[in-house]
Structure formats: structure tokens, C-alpha cells
PDB file of N, CA and C in Angstrom:
ATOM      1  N   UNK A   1      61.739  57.727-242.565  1.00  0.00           N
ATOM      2  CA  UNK A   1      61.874  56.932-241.371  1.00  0.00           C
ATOM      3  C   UNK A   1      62.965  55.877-241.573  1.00  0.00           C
ATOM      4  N   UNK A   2      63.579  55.564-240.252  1.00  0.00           N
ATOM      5  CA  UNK A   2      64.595  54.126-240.330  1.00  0.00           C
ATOM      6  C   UNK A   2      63.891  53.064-239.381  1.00  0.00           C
ATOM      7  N   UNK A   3      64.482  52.354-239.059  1.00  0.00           N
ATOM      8  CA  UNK A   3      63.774  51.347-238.476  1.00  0.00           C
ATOM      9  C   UNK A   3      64.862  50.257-238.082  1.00  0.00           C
ATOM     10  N   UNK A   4      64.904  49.838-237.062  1.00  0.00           N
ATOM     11  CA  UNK A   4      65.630  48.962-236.319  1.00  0.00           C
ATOM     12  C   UNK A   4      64.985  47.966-235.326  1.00  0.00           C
ATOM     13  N   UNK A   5      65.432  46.726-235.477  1.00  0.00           N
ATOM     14  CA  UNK A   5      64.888  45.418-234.421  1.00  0.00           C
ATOM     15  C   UNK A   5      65.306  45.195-233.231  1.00  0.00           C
ATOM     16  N   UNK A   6      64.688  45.196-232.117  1.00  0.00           N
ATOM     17  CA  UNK A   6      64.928  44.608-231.274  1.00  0.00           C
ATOM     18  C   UNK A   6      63.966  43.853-230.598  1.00  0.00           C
ATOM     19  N   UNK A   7      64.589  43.413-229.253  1.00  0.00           N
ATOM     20  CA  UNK A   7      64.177  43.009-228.207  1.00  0.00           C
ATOM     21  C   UNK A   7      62.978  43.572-227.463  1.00  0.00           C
ATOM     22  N   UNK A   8      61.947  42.740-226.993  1.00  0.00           N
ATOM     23  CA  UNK A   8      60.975  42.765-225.824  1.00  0.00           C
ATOM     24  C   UNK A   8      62.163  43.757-224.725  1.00  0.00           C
ATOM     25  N   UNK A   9      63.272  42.694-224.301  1.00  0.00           N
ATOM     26  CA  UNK A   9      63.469  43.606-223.078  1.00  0.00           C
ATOM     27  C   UNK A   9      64.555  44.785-223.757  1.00  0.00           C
ATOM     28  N   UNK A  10      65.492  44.739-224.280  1.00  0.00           N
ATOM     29  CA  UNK A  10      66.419  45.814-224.807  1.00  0.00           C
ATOM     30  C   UNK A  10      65.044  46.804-224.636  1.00  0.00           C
ATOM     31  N   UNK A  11      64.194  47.315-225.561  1.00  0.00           N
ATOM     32  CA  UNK A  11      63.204  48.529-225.466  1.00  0.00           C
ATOM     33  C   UNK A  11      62.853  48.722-224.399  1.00  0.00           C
ATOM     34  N   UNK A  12      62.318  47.284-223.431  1.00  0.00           N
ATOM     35  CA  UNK A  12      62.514  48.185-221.659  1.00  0.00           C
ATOM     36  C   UNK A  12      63.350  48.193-220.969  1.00  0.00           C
ATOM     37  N   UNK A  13      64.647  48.073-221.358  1.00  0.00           N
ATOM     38  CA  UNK A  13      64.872  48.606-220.752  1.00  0.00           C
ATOM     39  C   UNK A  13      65.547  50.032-220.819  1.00  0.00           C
ATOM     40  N   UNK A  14      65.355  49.955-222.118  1.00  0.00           N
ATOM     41  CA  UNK A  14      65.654  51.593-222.565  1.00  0.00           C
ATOM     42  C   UNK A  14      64.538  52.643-221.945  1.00  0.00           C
ATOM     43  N   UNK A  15      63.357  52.524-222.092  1.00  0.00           N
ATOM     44  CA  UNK A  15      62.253  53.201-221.405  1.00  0.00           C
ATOM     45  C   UNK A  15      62.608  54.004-220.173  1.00  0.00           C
ATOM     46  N   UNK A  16      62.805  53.585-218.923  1.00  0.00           N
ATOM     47  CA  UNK A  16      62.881  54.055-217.884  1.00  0.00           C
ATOM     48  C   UNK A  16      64.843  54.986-218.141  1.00  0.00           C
ATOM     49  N   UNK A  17      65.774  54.503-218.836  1.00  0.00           N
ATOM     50  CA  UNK A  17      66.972  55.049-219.204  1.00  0.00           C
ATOM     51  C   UNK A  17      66.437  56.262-220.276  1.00  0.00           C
ATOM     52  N   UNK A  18      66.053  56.505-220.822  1.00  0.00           N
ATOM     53  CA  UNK A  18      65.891  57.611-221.947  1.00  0.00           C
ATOM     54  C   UNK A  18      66.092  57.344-223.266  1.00  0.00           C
ATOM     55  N   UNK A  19      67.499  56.161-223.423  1.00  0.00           N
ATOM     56  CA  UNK A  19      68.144  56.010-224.927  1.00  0.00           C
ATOM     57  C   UNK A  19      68.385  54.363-224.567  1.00  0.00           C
ATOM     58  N   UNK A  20      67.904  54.117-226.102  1.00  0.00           N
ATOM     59  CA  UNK A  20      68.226  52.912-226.623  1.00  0.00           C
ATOM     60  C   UNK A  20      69.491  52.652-226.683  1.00  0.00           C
ATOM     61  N   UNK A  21      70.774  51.459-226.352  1.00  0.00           N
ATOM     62  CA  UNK A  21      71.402  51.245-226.910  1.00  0.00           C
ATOM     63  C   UNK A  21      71.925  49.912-227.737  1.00  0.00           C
ATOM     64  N   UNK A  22      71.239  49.411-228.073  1.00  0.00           N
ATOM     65  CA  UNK A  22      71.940  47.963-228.532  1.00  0.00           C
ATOM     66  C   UNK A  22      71.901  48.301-230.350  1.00  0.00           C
ATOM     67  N   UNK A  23      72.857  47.647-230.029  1.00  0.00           N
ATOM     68  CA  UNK A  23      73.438  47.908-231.661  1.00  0.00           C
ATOM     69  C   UNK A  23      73.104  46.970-232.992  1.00  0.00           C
ATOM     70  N   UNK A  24      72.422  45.371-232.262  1.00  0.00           N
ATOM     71  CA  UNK A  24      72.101  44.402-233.343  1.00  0.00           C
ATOM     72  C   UNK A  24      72.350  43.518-232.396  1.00  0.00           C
ATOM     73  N   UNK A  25      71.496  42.331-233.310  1.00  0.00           N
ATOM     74  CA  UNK A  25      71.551  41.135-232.371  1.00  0.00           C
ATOM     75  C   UNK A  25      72.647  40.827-231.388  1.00  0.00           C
ATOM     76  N   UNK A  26      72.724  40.553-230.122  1.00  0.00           N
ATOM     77  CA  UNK A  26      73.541  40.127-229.120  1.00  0.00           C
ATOM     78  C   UNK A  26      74.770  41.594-229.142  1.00  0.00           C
ATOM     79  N   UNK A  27      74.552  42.241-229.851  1.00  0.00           N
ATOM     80  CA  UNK A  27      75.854  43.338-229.822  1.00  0.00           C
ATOM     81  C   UNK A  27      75.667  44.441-229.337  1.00  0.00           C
ATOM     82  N   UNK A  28      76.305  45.634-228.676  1.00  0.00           N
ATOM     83  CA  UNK A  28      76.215  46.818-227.798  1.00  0.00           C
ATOM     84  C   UNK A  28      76.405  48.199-228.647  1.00  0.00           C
ATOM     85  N   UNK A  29      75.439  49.007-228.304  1.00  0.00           N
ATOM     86  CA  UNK A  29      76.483  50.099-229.354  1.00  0.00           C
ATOM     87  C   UNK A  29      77.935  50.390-228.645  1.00  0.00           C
ATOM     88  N   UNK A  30      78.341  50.109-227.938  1.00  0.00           N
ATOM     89  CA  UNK A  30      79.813  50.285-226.965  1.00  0.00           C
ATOM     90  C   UNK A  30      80.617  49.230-227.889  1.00  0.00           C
ATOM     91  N   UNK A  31      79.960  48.453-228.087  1.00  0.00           N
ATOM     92  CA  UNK A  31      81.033  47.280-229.173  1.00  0.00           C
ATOM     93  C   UNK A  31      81.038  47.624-230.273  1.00  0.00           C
ATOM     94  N   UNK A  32      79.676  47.799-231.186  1.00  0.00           N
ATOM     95  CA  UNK A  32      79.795  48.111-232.422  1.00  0.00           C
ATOM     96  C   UNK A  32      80.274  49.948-233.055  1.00  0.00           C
ATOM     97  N   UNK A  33      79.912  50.693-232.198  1.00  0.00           N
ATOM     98  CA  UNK A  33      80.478  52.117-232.301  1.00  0.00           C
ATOM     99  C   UNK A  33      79.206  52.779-233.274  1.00  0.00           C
ATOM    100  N   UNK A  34      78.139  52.200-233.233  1.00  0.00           N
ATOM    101  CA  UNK A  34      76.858  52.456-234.127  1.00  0.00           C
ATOM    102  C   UNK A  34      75.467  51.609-233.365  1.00  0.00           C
ATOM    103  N   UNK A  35      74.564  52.129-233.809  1.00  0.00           N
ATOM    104  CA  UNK A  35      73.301  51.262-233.840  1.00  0.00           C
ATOM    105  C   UNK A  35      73.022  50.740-235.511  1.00  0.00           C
ATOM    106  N   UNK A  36      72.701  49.546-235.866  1.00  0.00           N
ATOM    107  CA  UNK A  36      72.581  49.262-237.301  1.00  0.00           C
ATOM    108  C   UNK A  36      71.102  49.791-236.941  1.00  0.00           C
ATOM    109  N   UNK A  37      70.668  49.967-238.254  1.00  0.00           N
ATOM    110  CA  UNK A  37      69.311  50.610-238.644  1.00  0.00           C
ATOM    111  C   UNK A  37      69.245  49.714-240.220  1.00  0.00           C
ATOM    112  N   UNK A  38      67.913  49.864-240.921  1.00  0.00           N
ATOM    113  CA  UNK A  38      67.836  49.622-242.141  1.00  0.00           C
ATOM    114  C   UNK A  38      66.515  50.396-242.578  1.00  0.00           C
ATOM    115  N   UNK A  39      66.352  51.051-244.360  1.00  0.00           N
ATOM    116  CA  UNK A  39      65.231  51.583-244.233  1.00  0.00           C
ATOM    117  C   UNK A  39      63.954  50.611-244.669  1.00  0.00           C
ATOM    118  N   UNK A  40      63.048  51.006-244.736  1.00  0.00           N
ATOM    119  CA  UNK A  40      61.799  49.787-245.200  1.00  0.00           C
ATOM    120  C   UNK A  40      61.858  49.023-246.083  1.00  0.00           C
ATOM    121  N   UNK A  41      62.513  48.475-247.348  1.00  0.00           N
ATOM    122  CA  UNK A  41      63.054  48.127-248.066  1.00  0.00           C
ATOM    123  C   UNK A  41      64.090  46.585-247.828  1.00  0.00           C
ATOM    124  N   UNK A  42      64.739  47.700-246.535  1.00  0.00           N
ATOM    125  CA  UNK A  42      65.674  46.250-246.181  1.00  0.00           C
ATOM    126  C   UNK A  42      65.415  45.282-244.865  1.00  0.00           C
ATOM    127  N   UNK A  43      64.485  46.212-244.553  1.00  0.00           N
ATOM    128  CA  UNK A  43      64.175  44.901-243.066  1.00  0.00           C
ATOM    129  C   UNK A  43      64.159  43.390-243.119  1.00  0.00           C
ATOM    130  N   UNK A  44      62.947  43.561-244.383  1.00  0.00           N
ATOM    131  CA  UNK A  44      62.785  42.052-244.424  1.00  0.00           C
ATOM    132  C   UNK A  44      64.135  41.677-244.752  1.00  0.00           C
ATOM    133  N   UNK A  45      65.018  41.101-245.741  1.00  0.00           N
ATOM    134  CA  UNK A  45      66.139  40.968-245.849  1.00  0.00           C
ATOM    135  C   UNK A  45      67.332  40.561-244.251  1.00  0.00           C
ATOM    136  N   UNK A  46      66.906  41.659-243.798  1.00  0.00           N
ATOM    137  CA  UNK A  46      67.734  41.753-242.034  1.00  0.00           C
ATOM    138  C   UNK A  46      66.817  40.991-241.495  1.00  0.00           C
ATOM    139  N   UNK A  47      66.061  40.662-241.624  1.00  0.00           N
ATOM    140  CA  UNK A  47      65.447  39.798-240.713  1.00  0.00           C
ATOM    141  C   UNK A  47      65.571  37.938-241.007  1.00  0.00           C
ATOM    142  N   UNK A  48      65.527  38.052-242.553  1.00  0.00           N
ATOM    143  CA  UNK A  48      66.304  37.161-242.839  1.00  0.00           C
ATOM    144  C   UNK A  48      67.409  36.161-242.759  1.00  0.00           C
ATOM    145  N   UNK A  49      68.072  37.652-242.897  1.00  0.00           N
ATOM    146  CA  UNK A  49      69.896  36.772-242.788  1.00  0.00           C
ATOM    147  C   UNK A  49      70.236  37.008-241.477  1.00  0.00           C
ATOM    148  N   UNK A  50      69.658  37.744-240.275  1.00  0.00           N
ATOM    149  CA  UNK A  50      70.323  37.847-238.877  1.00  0.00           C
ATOM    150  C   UNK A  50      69.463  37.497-237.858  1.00  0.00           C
ATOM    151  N   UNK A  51      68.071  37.329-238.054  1.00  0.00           N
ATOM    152  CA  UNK A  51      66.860  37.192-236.858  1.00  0.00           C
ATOM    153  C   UNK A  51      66.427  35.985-236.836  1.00  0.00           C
ATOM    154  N   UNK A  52      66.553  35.396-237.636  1.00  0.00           N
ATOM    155  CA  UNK A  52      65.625  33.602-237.878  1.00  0.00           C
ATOM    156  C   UNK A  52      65.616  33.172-236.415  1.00  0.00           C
ATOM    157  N   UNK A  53      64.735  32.502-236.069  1.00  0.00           N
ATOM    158  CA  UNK A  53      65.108  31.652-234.215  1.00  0.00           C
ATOM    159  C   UNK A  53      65.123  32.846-233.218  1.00  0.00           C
ATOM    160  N   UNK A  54      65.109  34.221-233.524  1.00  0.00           N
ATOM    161  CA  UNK A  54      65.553  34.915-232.521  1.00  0.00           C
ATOM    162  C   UNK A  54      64.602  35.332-231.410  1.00  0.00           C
ATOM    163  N   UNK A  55      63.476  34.388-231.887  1.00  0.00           N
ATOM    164  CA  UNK A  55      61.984  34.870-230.543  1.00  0.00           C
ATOM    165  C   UNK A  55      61.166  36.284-231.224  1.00  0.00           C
ATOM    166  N   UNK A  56      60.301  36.476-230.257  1.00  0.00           N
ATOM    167  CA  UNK A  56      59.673  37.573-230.426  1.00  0.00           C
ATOM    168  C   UNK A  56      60.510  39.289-230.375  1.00  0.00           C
ATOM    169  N   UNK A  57      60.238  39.982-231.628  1.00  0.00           N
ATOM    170  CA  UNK A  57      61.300  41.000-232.362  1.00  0.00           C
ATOM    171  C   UNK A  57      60.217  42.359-231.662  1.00  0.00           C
ATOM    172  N   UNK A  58      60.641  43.226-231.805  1.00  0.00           N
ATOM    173  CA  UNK A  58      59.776  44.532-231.776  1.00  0.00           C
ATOM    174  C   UNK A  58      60.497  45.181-233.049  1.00  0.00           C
ATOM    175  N   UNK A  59      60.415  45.941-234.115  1.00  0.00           N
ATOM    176  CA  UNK A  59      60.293  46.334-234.710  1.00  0.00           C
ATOM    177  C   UNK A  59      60.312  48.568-234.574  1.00  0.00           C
ATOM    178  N   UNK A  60      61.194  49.015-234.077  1.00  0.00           N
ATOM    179  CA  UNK A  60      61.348  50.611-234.002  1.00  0.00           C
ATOM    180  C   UNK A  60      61.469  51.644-235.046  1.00  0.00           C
ATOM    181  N   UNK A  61      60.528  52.304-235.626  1.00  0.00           N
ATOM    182  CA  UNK A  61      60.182  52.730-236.440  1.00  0.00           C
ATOM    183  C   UNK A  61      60.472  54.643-235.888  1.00  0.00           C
ATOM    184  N   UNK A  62      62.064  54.797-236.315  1.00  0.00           N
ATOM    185  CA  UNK A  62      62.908  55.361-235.782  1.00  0.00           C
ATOM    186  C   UNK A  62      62.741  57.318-236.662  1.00  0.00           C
ATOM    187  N   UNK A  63      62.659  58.364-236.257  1.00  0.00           N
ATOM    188  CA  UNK A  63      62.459  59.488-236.843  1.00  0.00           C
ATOM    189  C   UNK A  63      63.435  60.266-236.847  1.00  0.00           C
ATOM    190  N   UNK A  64      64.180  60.096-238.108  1.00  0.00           N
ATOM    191  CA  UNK A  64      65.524  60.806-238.162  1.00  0.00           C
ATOM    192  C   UNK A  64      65.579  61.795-237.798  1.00  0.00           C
ATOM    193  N   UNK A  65      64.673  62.983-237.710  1.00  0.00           N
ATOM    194  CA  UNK A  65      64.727  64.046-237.294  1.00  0.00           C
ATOM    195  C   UNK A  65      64.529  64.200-236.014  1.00  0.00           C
ATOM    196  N   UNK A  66      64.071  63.570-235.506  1.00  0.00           N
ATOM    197  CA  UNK A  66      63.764  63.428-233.570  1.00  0.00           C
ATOM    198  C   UNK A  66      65.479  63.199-232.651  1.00  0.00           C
ATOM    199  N   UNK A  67      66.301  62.466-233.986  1.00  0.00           N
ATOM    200  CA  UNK A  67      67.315  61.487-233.399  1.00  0.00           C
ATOM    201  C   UNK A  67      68.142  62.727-232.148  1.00  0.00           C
ATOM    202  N   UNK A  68      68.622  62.623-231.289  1.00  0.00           N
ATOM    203  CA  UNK A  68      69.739  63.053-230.593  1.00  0.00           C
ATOM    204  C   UNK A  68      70.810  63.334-231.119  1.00  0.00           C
ATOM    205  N   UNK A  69      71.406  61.978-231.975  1.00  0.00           N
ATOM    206  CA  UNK A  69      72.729  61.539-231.837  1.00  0.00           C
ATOM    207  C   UNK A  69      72.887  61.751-233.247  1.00  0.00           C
ATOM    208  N   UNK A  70      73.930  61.901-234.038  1.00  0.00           N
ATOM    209  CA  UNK A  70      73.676  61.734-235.394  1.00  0.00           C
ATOM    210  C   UNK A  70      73.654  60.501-235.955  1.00  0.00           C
ATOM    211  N   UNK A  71      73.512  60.681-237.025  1.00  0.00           N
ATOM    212  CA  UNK A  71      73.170  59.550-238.476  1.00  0.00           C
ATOM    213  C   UNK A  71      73.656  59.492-239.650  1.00  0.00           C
ATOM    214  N   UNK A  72      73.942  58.703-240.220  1.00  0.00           N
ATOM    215  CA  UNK A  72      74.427  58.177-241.633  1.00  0.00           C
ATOM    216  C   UNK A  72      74.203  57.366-242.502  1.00  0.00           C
ATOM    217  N   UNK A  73      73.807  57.544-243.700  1.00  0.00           N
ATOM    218  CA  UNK A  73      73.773  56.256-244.683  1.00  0.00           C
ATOM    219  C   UNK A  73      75.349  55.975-244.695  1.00  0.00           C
ATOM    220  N   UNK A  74      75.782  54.885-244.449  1.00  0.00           N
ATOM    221  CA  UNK A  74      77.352  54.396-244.372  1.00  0.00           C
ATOM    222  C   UNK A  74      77.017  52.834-245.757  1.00  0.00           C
ATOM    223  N   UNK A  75      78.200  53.278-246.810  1.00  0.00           N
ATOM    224  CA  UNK A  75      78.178  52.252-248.077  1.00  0.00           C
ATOM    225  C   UNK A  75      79.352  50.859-247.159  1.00  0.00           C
ATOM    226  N   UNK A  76      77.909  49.812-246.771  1.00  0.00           N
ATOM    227  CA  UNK A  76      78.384  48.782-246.554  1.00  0.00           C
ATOM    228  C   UNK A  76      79.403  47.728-247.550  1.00  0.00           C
ATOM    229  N   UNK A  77      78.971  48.045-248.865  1.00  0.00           N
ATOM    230  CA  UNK A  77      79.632  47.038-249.738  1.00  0.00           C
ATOM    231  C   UNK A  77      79.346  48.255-250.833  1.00  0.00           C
ATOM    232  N   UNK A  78      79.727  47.916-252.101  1.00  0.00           N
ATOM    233  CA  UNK A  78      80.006  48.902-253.887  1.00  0.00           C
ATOM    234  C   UNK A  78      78.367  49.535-253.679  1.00  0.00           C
ATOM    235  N   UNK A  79      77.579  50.544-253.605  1.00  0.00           N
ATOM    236  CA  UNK A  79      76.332  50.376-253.880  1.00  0.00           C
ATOM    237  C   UNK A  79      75.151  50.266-253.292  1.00  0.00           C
ATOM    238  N   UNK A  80      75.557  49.691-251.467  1.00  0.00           N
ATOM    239  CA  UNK A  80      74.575  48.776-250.661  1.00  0.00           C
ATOM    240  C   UNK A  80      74.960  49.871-249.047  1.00  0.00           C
ATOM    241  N   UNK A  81      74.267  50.892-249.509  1.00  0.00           N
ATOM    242  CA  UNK A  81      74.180  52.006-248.091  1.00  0.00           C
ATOM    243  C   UNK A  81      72.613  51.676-246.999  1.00  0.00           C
ATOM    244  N   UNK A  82      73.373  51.915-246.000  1.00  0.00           N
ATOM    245  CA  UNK A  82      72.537  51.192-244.904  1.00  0.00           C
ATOM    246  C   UNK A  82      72.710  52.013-243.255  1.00  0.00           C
ATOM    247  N   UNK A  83      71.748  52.684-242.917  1.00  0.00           N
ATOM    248  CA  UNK A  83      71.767  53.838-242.067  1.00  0.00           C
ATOM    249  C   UNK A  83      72.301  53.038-240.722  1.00  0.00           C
ATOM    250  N   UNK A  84      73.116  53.795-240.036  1.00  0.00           N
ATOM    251  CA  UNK A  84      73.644  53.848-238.387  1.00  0.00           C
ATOM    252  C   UNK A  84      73.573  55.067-237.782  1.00  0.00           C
ATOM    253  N   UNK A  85      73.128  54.737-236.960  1.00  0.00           N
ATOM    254  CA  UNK A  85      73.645  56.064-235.463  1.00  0.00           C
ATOM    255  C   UNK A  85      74.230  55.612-234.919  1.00  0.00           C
ATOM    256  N   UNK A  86      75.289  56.901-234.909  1.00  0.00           N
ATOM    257  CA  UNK A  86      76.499  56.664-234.173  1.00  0.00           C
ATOM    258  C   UNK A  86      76.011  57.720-232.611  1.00  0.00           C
ATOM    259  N   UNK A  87      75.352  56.704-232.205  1.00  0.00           N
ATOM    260  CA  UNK A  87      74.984  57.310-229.952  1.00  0.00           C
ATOM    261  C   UNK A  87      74.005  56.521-229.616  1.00  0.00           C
ATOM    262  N   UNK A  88      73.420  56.792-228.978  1.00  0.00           N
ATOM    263  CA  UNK A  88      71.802  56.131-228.311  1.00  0.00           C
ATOM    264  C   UNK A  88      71.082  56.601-229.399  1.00  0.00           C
ATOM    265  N   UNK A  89      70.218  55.933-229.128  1.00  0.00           N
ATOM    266  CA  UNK A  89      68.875  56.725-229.750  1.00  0.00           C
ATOM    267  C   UNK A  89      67.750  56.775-228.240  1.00  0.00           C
ATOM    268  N   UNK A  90      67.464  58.004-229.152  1.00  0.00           N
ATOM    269  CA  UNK A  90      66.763  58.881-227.521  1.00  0.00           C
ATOM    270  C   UNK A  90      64.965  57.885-227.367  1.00  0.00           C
ATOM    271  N   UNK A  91      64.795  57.905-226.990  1.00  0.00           N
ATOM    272  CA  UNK A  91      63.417  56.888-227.023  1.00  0.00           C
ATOM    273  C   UNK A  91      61.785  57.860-227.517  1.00  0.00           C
ATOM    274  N   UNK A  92      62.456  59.331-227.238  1.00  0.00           N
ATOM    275  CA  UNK A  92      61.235  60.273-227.913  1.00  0.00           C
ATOM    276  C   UNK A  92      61.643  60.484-229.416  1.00  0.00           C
ATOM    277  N   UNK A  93      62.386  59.682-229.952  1.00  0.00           N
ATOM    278  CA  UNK A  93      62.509  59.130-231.047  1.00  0.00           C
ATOM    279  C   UNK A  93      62.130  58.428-232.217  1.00  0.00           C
ATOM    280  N   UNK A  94      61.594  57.151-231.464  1.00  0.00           N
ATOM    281  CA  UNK A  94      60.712  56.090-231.752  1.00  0.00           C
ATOM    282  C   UNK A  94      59.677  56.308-232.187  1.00  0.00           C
ATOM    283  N   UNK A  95      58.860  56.299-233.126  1.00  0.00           N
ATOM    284  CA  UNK A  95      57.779  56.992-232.994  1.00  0.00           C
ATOM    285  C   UNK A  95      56.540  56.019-233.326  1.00  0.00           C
ATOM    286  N   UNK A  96      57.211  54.568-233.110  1.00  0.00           N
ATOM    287  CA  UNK A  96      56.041  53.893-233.190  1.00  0.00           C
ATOM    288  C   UNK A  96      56.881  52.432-232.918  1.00  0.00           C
ATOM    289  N   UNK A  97      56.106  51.405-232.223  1.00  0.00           N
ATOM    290  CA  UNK A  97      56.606  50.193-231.585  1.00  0.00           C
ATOM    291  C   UNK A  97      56.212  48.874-232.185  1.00  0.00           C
ATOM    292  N   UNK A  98      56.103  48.425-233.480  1.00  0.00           N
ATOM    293  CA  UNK A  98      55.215  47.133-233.902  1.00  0.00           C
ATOM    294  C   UNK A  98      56.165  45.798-233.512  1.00  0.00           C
ATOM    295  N   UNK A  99      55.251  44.975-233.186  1.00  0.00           N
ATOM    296  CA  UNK A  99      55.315  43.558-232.584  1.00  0.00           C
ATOM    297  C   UNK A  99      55.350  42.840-233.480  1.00  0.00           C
ATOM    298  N   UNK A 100      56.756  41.811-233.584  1.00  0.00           N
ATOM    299  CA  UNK A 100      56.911  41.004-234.427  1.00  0.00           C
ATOM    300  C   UNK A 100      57.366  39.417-233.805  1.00  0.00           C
ATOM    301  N   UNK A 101      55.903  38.656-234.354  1.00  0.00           N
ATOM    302  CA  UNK A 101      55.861  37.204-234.177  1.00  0.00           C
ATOM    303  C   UNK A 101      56.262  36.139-234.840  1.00  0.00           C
ATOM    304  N   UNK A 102      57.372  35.339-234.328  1.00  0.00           N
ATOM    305  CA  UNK A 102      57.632  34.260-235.258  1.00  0.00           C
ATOM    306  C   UNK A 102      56.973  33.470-235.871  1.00  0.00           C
ATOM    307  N   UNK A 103      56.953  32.992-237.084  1.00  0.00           N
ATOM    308  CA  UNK A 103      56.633  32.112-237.511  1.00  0.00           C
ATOM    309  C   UNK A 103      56.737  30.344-237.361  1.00  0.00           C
ATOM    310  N   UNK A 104      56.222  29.435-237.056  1.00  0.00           N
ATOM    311  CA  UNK A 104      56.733  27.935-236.864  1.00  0.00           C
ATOM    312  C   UNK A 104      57.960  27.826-236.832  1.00  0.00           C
ATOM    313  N   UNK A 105      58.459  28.513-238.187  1.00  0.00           N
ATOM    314  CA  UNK A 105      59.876  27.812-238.514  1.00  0.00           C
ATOM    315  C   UNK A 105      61.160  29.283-238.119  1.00  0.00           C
ATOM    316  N   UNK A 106      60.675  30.268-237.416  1.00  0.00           N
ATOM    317  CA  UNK A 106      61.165  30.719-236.962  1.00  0.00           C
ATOM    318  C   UNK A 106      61.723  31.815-237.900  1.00  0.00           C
ATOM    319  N   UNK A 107      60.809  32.172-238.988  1.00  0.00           N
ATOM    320  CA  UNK A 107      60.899  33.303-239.997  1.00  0.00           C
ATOM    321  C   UNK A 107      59.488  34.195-239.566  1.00  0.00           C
ATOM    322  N   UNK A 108      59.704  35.765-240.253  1.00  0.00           N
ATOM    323  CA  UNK A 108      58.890  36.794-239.742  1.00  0.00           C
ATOM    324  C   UNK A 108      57.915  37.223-240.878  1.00  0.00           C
ATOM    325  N   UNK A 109      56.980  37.747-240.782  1.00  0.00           N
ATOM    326  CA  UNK A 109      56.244  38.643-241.398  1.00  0.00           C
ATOM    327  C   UNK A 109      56.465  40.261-241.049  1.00  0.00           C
ATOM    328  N   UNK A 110      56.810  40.852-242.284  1.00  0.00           N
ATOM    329  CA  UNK A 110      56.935  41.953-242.274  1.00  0.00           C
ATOM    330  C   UNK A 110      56.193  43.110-242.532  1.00  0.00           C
ATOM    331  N   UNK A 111      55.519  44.175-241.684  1.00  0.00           N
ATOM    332  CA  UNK A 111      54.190  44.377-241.999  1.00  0.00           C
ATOM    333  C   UNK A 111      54.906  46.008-243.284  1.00  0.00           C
ATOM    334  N   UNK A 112      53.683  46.061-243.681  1.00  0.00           N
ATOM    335  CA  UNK A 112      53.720  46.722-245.119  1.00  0.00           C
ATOM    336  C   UNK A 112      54.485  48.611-244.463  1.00  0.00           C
ATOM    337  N   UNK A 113      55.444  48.875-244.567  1.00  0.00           N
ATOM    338  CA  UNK A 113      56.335  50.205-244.509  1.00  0.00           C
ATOM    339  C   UNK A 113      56.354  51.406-245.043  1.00  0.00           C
ATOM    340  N   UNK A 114      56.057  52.544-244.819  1.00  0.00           N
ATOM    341  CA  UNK A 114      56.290  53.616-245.562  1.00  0.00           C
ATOM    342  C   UNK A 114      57.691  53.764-246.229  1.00  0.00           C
TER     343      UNK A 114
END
């Protein structure tokens, strides 16, 4: 599985459209030319360094094999590979939706990942 964050509304409004597209915080897959993804391992981390303050997250727990569009581990830095789809992701995709609540200070709990 991959797994990617978003939005309360980004996911609806993908629902009634078929495919997800936002690519990462405030960004489009039309801008970025990918959806960032990360696998269980690195969420917390991404949630870290890009989500702090960002409100209530949903959490898409994404099935590579379901995907539409294709996919890639792409080597961000020497060593440090980190999955994208390059299209939508189709929403019969998803194969599971967890709700993620800020903390006071505006950090997350990350629930335990396959």
C-alpha cells in the first residue's frame, strides 16, 4: 500500500468526479506533474515537515494495484525513494479513509500502518 494526505474537502470533492487530484499541500497535480504519496514508514515524517497547522488531514490508504494511472518509486535525494503517480488517482482506489486530528500544538498522531 501507499498512502497520501489530504483534505476533508479535496476527497469530496473527488467523490462525485471519480479521481483524486491534488498533488500535496496547497498544490495541483496540473502543477506538480505527480501526486506525492509516501509508504508507511514515511508519513509520519511528511506530516511533520509539511502538515503542522494544516487542520483536520484524512489520511488515503492508496492500492497500487487498483491505481488507473501509473506509479513510481522516484529517488528524491542519494537513497531516499518516495512513490508518485503520475494522473489522478481513481477513487476505487482508495481503499480505506482514516481521519486525522490535530493535536493542541498542531502536530498529528499517526495510527499504526501495514
Amino acid at each position: 500500500m501507499i498512502y497520501h494526505l489530504s483534505t476533508p474537502a479535496e476527497w469530496a470533492e473527488a467523490q462525485p468526479a471519480g479521481d483524486y487530484t491534488s498533488s500535496s499541500r496547497d498544490r495541483t497535480l496540473a502543477e506538480e506533474g505527480f501526486i506525492h504519496c509516501s509508504r508507511a514508514d514515511q508519513v509520519a515524517g511528511v506530516l511533520e515537515r509539511y502538515y503542522v497547522g494544516a487542520g483536520p488531514l484524512l489520511l488515503l490508504t492508496v492500492d497500487p494495484e487498483l491505481l488507473t494511472s501509473p506509479w513510481q518509486d522516484d529517488e528524491i535525494a542519494p537513497g531516499v525513494f518516495y512513490p508518485h503517480v503520475y494522473g489522478p488517482i481513481n477513487v476505487a482506489a482508495v481503499v480505506a479513509v482514516t481521519p486525522l486530528a490535530p493535536a493542541p500544538d498542531g502536530s498529528y498522531e499517526v495510527p499504526v500502518l501495514d
